[in-house]
Protein backbone atom coordinates (compact mmCIF):
# COMPACT_ATOMS: atom_id res chain seq x y z
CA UNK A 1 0.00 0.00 0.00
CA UNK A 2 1.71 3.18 1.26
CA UNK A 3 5.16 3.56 1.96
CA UNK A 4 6.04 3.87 5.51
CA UNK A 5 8.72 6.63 5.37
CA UNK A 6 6.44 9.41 2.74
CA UNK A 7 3.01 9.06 3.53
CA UNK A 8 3.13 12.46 1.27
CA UNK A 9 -0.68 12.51 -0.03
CA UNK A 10 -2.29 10.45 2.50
CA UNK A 11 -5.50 11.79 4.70
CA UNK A 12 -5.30 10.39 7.97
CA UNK A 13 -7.94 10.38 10.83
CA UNK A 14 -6.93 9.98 14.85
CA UNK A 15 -9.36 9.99 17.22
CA UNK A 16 -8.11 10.76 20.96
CA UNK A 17 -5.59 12.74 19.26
CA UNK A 18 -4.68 14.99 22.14
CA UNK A 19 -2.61 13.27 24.40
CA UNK A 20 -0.59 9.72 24.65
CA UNK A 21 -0.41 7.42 22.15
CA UNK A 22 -3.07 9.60 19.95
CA UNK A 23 -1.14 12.56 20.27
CA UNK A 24 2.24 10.45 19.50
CA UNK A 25 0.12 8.64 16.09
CA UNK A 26 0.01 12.38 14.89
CA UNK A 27 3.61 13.15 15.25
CA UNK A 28 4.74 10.53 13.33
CA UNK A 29 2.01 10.43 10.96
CA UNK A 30 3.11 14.22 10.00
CA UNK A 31 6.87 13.54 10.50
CA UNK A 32 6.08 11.22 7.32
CA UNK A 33 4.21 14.26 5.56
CA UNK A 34 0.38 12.57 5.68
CA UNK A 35 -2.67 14.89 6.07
CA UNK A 36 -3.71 14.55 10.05
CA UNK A 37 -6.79 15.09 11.02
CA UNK A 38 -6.77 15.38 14.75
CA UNK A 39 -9.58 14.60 16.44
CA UNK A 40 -10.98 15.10 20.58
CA UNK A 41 -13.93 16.06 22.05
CA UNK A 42 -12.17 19.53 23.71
CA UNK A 43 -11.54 22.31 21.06
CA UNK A 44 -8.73 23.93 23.08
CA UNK A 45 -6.61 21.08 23.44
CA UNK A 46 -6.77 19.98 20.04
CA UNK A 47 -5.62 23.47 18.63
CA UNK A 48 -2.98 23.12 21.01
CA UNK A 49 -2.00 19.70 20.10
CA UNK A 50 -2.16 20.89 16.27
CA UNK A 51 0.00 24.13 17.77
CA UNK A 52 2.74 21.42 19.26
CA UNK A 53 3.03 19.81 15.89
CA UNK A 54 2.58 23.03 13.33
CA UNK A 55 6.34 24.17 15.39
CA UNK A 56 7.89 21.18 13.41
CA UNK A 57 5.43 19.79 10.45
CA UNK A 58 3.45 21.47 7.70
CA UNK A 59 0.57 23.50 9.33
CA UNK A 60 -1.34 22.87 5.96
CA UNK A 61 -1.34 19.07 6.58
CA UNK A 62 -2.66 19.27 10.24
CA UNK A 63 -6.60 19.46 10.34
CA UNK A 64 -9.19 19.63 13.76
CA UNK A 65 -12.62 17.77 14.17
CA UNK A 66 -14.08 17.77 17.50
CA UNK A 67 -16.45 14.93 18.68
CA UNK A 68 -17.83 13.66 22.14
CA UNK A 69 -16.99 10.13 21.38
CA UNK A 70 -19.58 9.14 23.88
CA UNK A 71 -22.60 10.74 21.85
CA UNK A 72 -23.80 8.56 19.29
CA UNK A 73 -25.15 11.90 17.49
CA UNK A 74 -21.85 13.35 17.71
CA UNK A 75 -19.97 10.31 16.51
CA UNK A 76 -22.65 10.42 13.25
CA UNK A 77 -22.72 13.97 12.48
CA UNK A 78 -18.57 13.45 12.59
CA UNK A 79 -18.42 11.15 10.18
CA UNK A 80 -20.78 13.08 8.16
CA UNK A 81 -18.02 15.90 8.35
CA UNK A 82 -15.09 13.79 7.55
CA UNK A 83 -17.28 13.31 4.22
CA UNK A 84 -18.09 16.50 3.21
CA UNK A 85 -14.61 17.51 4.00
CA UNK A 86 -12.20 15.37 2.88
CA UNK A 87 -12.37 13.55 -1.24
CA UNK A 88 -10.89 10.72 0.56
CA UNK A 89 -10.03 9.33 3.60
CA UNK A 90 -7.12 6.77 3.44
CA UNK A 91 -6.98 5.56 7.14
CA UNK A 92 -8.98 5.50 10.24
CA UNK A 93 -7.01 4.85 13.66
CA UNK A 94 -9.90 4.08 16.20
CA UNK A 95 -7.64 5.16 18.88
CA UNK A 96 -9.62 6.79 22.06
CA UNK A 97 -10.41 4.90 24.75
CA UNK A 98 -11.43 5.62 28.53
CA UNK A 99 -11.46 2.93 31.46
CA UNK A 100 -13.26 4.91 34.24
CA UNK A 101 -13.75 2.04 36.60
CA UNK A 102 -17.14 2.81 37.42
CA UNK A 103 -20.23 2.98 36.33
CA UNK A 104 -21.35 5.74 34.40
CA UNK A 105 -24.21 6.43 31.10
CA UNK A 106 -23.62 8.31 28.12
CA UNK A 107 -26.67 11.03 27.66
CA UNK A 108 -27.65 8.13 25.18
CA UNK A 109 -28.09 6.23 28.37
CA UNK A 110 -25.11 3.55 27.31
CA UNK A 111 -22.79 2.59 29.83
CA UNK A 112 -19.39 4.80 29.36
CA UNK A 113 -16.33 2.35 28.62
CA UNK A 114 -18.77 0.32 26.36
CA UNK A 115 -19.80 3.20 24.30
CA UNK A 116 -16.93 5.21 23.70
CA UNK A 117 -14.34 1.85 23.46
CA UNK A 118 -16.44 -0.30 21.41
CA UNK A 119 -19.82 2.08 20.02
CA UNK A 120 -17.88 4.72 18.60
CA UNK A 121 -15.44 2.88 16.70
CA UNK A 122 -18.33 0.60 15.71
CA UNK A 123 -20.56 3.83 14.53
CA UNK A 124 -17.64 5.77 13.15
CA UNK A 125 -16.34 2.89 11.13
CA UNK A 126 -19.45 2.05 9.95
CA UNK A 127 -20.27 4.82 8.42
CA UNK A 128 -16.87 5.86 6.34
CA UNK A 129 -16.03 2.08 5.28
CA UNK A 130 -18.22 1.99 2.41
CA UNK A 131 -16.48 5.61 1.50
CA UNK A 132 -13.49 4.81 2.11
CA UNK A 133 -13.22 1.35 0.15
CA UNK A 134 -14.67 3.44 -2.81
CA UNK A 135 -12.05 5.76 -3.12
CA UNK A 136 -8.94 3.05 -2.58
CA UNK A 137 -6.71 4.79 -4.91
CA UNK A 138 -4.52 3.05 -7.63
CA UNK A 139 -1.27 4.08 -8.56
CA UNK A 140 0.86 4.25 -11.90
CA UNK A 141 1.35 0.68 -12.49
CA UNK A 142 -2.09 -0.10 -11.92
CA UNK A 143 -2.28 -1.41 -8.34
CA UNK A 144 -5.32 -0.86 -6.15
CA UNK A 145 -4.48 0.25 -2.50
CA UNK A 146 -6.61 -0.47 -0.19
CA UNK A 147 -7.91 1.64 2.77
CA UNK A 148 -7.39 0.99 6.57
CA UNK A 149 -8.93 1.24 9.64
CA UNK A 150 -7.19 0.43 12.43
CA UNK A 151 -8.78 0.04 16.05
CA UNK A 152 -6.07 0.40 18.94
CA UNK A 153 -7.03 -2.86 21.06
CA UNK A 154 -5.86 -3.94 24.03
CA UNK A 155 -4.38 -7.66 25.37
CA UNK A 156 -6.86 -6.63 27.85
CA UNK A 157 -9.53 -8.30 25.43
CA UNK A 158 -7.82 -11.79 26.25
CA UNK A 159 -9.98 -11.67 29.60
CA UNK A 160 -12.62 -10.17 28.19
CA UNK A 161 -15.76 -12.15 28.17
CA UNK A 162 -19.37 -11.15 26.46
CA UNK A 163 -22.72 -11.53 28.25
CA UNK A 164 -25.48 -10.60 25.25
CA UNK A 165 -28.26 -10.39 27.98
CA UNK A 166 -26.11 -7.65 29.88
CA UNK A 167 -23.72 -6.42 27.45
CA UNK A 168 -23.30 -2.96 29.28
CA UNK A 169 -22.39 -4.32 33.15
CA UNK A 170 -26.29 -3.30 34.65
CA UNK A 171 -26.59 -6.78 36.64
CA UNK A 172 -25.05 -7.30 39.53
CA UNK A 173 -21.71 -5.52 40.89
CA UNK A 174 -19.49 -2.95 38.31
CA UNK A 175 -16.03 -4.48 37.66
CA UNK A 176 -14.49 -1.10 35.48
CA UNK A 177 -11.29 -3.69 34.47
CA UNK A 178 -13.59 -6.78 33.12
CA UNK A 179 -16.10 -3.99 31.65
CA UNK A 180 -12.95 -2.30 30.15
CA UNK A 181 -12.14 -6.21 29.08
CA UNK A 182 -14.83 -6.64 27.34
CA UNK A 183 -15.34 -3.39 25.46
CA UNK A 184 -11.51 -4.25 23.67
CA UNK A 185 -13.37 -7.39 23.04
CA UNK A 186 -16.00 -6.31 21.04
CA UNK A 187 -13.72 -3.99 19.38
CA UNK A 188 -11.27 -6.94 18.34
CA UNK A 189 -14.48 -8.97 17.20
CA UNK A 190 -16.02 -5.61 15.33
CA UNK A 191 -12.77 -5.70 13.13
CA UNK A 192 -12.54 -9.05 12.22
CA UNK A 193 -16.50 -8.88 10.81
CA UNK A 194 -15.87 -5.44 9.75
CA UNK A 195 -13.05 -7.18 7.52
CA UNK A 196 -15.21 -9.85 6.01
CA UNK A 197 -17.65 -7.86 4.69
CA UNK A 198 -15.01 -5.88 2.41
CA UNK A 199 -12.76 -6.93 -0.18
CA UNK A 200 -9.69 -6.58 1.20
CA UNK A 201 -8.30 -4.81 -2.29
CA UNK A 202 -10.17 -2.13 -1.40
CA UNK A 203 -10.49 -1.98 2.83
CA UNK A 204 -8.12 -3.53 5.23
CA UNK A 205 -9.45 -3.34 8.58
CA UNK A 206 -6.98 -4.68 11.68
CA UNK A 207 -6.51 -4.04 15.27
CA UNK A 208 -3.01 -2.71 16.58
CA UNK A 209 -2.37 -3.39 20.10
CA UNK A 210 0.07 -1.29 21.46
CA UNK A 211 1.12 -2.76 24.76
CA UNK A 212 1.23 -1.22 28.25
CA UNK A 213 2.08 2.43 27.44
CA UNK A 214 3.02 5.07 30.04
CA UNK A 215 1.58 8.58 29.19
CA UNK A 216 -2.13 7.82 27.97
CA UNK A 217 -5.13 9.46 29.53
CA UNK A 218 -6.86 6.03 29.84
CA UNK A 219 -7.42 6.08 33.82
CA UNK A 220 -7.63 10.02 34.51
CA UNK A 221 -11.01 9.22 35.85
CA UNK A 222 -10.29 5.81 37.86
CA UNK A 223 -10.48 5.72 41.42
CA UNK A 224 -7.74 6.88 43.33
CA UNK A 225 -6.47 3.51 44.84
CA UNK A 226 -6.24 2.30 41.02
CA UNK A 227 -4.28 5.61 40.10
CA UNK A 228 -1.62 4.85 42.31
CA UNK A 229 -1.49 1.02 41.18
CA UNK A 230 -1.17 2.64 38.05
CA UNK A 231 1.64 4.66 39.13
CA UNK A 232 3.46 2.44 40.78
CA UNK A 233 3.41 0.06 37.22
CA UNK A 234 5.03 3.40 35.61
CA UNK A 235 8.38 2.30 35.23
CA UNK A 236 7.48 -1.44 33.50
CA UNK A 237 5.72 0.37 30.77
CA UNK A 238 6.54 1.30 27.04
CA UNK A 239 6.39 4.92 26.40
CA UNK A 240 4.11 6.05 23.79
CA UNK A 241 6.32 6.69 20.86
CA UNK A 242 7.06 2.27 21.40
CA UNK A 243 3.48 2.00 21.60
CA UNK A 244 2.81 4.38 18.69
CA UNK A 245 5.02 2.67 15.95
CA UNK A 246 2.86 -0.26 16.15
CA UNK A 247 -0.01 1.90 15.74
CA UNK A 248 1.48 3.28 12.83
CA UNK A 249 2.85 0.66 11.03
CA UNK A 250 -0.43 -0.78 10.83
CA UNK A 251 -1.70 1.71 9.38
CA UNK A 252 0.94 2.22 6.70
CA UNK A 253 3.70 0.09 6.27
CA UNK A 254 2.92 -2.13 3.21
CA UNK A 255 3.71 -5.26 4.68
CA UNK A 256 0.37 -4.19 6.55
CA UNK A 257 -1.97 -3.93 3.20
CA UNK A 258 -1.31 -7.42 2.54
CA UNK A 259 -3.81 -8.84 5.69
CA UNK A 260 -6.73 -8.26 6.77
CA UNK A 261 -8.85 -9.26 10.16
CA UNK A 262 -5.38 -9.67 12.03
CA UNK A 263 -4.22 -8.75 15.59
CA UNK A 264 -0.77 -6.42 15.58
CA UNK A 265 1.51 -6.27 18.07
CA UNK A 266 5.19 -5.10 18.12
CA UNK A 267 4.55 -4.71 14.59
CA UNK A 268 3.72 -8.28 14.05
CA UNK A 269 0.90 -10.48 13.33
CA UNK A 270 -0.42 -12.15 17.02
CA UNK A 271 -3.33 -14.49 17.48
CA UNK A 272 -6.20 -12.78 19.91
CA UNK A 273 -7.87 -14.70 22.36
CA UNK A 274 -9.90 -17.73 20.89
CA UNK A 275 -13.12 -15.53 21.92
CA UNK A 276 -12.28 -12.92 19.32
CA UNK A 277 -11.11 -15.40 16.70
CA UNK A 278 -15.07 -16.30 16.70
CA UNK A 279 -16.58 -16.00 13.58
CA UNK A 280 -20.76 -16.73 14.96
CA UNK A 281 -19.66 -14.61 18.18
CA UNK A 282 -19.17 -11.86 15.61
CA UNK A 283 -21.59 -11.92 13.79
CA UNK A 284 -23.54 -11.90 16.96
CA UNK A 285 -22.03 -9.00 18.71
CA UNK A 286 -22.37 -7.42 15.03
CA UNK A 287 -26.69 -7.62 15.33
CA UNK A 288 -26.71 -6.65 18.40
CA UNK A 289 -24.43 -3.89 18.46
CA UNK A 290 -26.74 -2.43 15.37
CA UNK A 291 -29.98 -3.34 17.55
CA UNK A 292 -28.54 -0.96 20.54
CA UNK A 293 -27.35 1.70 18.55
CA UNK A 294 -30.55 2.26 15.99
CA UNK A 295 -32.39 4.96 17.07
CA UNK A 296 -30.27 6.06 19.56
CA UNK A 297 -28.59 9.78 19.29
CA UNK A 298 -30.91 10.79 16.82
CA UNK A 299 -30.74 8.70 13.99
CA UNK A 300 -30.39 5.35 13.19
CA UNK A 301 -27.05 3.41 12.30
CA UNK A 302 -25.57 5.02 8.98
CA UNK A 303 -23.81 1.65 7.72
């Protein structure tokens, strides 16, 4: 597909762009000369993300969209933007994530981790693939290549485990690190069926898992107890530009455009947990997923 070191050309979308490993994806996506479209749900801290960058990259190539990733409507009328903005979009990173550790609803009345882990990527995804695979481009000597999506996973999905009568943690008492589990779950299952139903000439459509990364914004909101754990864990973890590469390479090395409805990590094909390798668990995550979501935020699912 694209090579890794001039991504000159290429329009790029990050979500949880403003910090971490989002922030990070950016840098290096611009150091390589792509198009970056930077996108968080506060409009201050994205302009002074793209400020950061615009001190060492091409101003021109660095682009804002704001979006409350835990509003359905807002995750619609983004990708609705994207659209009318952009002739093409060559590559999705699904990056932001939260783990707040207990329980809270969305104004859609979703539980939090669920919706803005596993919905938004779902809803988001949904509604540029078709788009997207369109406008693969081909080059000079007449090879197609593909788009991407990539959604940042976790190895937390290895002990995640889904419960389609209580899919959103209601029953019984809130456990934030299984609910966060399970949300990377259905993420890692959403991009396997989100890969079958595309040729892969035109979409590719993996998960990158990072690893442990230092840096992210991921448990600002845990309890205190469990930000101090998290401290203490500090010094065993990558930092983000590690974590970032990964990321990255995924979504442009072309190695990377040759699969489709894999697991990355370190930059290398893994296997997930047998759970996510589930082809009727899928599909069955898939219906429902579309079942919660329709109707919800204003609108139904734009897939």
């Amino acid at each position: 597909m694209i090579e890794h070191d001039d991504l000159a050309g290429l329009t790029t979308v990050v979500t949880g762009a403003t910090s971490g490993l989002g922030a990070e994806t950016c840098r290096q996506l611009a150091a390589r000369g792509a198009t970056v479209v930077l996108v968080g749900r506060d409009r201050a801290k994205v302009d002074e993300t793209i400020a950061e960058l615009t001190s060492a990259y091409d101003p021109g190539r660095l682009r804002s969209a704001t979006a409350d990733l835990s509003s359905l409507a807002q995750v619609r009328n983004l990708a609705e933007e994207l659209r009318h903005r952009f002739v093409r979009i060559d590559v999705l990173i699904n990056n932001a994530g939260i783990d707040v550790g207990v329980r809270r609803l969305t104004p859609d009345g979703i539980e939090s981790t669920f919706a803005v882990n596993y919905l938004a990527p779902f809803v988001l995804g949904t509604a540029l693939a078709d788009a997207m695979a369109q406008a693969a481009t081909t080059d000079a000597a007449g090879f197609r290549h593909p788009a991407r999506i990539v959604n940042v996973s976790s190895s937390g999905h290895r002990g995640g485990h889904l419960d389609f009568d209580d899919l959103q943690a209601s029953n019984g008492k809130f456990r934030g690190q299984r609910v966060y589990n399970n949300s990377k779950l259905a993420l890692t299952l959403f991009s396997n069926e989100l890969a079958r139903r595309f040729d892969p000439a035109r979409l590719v459509v993996n998960c990158a898992d990072p690893g442990f990364v230092k840096g992210t914004s991921l448990g600002r909101d845990l309890p205190f107890g469990y930000q101090v754990i998290g401290t203490l864990l500090t010094p065993f973890m990558a930092d983000a530009e590690k974590g970032a590469k990964t990321i990255v390479w995924t979504a442009t090395a072309a190695e990377a455009g040759k699969f489709t409805g894999a697991y990355v990590k370190a930059c290398k094909v893994v296997q997930p947990s047998k759970d996510a390798r589930n082809p009727e668990l899928a599909a069955r995550l898939w219906e429902a997923t579309e079942a919660l979501v329709a109707g919800r935020g204003g609108a139904d699912l734009d897939a």
